[in-house]
Protein backbone atom coordinates (compact mmCIF):
# COMPACT_ATOMS: atom_id res chain seq x y z
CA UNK A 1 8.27 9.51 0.17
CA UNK A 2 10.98 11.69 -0.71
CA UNK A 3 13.63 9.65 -3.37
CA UNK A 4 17.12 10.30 -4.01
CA UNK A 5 18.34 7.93 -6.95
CA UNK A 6 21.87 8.29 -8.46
CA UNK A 7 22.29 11.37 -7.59
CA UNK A 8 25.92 13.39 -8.65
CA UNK A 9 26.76 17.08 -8.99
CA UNK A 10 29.53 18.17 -10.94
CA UNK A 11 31.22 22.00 -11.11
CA UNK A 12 33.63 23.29 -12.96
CA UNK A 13 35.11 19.52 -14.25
CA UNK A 14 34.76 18.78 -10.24
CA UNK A 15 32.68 16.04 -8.96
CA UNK A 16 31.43 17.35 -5.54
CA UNK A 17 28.43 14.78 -4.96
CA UNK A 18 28.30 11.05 -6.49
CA UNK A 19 26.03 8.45 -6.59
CA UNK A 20 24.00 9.68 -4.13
CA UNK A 21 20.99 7.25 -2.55
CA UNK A 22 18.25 7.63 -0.05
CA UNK A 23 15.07 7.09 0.91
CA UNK A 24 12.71 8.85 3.11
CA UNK A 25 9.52 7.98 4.25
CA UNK A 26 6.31 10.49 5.51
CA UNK A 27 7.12 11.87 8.55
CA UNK A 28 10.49 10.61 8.94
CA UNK A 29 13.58 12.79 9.18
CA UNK A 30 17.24 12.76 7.87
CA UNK A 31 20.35 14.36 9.01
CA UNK A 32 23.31 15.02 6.64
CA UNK A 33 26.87 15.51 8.40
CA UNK A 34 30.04 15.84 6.39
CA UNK A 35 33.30 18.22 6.48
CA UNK A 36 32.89 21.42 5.53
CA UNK A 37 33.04 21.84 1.51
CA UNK A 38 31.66 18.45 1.03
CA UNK A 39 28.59 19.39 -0.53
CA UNK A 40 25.93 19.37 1.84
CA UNK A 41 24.38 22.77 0.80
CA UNK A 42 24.45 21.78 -2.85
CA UNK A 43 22.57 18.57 -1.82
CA UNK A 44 19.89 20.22 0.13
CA UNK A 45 19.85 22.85 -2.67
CA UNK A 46 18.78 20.20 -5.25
CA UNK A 47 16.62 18.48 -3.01
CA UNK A 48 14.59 21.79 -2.95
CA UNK A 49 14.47 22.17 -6.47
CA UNK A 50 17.31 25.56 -6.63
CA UNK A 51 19.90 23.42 -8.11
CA UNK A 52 20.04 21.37 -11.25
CA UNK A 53 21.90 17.91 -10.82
CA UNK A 54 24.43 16.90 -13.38
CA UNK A 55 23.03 13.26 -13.04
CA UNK A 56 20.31 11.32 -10.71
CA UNK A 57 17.02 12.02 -9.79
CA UNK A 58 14.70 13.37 -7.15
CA UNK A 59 11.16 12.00 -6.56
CA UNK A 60 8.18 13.08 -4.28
CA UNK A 61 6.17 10.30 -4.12
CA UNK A 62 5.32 9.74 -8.23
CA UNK A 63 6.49 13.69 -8.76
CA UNK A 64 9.93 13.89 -10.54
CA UNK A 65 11.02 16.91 -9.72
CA UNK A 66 13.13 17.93 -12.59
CA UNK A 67 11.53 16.87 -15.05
CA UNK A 68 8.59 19.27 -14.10
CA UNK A 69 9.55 23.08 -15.80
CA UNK A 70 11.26 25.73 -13.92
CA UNK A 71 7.79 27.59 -12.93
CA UNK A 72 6.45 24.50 -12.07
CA UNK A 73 9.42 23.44 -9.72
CA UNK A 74 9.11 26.74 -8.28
CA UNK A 75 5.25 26.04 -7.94
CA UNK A 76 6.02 22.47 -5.99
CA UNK A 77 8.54 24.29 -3.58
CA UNK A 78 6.20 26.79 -2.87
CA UNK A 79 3.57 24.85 -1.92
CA UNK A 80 5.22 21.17 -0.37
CA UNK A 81 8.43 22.71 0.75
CA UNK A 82 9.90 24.69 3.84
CA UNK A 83 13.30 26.47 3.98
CA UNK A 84 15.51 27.19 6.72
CA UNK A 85 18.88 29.03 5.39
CA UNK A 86 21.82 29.57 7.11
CA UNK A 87 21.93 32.94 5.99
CA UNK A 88 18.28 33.59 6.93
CA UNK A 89 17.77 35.25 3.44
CA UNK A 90 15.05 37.96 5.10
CA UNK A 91 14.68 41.20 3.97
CA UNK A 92 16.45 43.33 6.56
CA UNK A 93 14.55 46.83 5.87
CA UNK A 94 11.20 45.00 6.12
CA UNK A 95 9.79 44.14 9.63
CA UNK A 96 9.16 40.77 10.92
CA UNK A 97 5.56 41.36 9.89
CA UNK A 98 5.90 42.30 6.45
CA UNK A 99 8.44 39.58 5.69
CA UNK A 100 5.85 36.79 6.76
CA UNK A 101 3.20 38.48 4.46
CA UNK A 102 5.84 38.66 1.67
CA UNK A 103 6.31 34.45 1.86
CA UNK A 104 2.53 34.44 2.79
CA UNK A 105 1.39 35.95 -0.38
CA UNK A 106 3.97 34.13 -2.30
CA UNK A 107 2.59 30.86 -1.34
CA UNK A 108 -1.01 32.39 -2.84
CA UNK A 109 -2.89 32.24 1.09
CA UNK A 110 -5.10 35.03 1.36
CA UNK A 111 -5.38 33.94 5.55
CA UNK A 112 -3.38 35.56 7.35
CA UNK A 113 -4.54 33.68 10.76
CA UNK A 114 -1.71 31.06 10.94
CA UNK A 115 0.76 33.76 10.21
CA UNK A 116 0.11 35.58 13.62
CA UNK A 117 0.06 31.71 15.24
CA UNK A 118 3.19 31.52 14.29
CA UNK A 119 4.29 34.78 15.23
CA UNK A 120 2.58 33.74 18.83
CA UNK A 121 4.78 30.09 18.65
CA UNK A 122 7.64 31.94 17.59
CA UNK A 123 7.67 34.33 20.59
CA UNK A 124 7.93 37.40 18.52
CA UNK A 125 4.04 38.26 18.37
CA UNK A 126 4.85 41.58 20.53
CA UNK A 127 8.15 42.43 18.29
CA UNK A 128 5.96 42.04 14.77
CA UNK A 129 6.28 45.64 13.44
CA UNK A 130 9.86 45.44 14.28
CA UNK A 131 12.37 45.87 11.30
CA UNK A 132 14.60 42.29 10.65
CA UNK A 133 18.01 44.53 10.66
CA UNK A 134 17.07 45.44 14.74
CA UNK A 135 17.08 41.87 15.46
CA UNK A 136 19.10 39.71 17.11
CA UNK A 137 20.59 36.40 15.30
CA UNK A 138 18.64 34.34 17.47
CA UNK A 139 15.56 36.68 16.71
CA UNK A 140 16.44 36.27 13.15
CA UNK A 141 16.90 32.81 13.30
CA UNK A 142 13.37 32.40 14.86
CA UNK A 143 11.62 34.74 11.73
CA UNK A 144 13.56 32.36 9.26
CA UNK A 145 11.87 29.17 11.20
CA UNK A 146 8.55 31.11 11.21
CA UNK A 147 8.84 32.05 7.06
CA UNK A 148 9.63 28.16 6.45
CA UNK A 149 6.11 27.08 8.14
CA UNK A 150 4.07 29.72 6.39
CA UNK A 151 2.83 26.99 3.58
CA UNK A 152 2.33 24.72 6.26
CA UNK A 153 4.70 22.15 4.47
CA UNK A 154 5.46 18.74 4.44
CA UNK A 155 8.72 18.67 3.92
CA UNK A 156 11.32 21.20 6.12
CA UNK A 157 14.98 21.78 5.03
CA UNK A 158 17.26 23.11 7.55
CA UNK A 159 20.71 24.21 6.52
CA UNK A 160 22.63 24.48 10.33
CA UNK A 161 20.07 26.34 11.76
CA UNK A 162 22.24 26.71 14.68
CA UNK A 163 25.40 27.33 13.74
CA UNK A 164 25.58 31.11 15.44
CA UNK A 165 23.83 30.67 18.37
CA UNK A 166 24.16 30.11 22.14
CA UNK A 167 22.85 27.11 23.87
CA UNK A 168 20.09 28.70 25.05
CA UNK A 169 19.19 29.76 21.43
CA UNK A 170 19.87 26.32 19.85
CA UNK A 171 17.66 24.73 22.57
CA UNK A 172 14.73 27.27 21.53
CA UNK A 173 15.50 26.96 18.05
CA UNK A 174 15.83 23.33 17.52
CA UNK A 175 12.86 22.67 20.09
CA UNK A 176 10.48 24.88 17.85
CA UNK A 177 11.81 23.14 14.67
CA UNK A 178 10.83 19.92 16.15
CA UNK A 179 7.52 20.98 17.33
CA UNK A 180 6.45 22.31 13.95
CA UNK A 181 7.85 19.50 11.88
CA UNK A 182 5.66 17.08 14.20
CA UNK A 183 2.57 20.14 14.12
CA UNK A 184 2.44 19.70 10.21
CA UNK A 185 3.19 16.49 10.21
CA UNK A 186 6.15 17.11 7.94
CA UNK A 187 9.13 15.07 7.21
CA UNK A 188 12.69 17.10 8.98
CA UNK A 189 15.78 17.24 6.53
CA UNK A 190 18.69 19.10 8.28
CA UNK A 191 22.44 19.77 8.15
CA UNK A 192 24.72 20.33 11.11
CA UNK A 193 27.76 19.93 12.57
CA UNK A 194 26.02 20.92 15.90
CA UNK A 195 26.25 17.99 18.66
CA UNK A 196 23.67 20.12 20.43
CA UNK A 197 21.09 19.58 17.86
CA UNK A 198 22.06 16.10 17.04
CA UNK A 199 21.15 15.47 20.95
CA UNK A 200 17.83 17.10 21.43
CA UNK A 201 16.39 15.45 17.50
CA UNK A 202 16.23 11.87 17.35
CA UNK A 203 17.07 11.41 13.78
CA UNK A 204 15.92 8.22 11.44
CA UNK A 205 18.43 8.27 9.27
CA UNK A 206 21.92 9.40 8.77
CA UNK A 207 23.45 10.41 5.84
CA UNK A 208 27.03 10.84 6.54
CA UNK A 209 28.66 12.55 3.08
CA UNK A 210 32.56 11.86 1.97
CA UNK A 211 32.79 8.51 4.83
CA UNK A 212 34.02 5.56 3.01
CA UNK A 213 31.68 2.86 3.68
């Protein structure tokens, strides 16, 4: 179960998050709308341990996360965590290939199997020794998906994974997000503004940021 207690971010004498509360169960997903410049990026950032919060806490089951050192916060993401960014973060002179082997290695798997699976799930099996910069967004889009499964997590973060994409695009994208959530049997956490999305997942919770309740 996956804990949010309290939780408030401050910057610059501006409180951007407050008393933020949730719960989340195994294998259950959340989805966190909001207007733009609300915070959800800095929430989902110290949900995955990249961003101290000025108050609250996060718990994984009877793991509190920041009270665990830097290294080993680093060593909890790598290992219980997947990442979707919205800017991809991939390493544009590298091919798709080499930048699953970079987050493979990083996650300290020596098999490289599950890496060519995904590849195969992905659709980009035949396009491997191709170089991230020749790709399309939607091609880039799919690596990022592919990277955040490597450590065959439990829990996947998604910041709007679809925000530059056609529909055809969202529908592959969101549709292979789905299937490898419910593959690992990992619990979804996502952010979007994307009605498209919010129609194909069925979401178990809603956590609607800057709405007055």
């Amino acid at each position: 179960m996956l804990i949010c207690e309290n939780l408030s971010f401050s910057i610059d004498g501006h409180k951007l998050l407050s008393n933020i509360d949730f719960k989340i169960k195994k294998e259950k997903d959340l989805l966190i709308t909001g207007p733009s410049g609300i915070g959800k990026t800095t929430l989902l950032s110290i949900l995955c341990g990249l961003q101290i919060p000025t108050e609250g806490s996060i718990r994984y089951n009877d793991i509190s996360l920041y009270s665990l050192s830097e290294n080993k916060i680093d060593e909890f993401r790598g290992k219980q965590l997947g990442i979707v960014f919205q800017s991809f973060n991939l390493i544009n002179a590298f091919t798709i290939k080499q930048n699953l082997q970079i987050a493979n290695t990083a996650e300290g798997s020596k098999d490289t199997d599950h890496l060519y699976d995904l590849l195969e799930r992905v659709g980009l099996a035949d396009k491997s020794h191709i170089k991230v910069s020749n790709l399309s967004i939607g091609e880039k889009q799919r690596v990022a998906v592919a990277r955040a499964f490597i450590g065959q997590p439990k829990w996947i973060f998604c910041d709007e994974p679809t925000s530059s994409l056609d529909d055809k695009n969202t529908d592959i994208i969101t549709n292979l997000i789905k299937e490898e959530s419910l593959r690992h049997k990992a619990s979804l956490i996502l952010i979007t503004h994307d009605k498209r999305v919010q129609s194909i997942l069925n979401f178990n919770k809603i956590l609607r940021l800057g709405e007055v309740l």
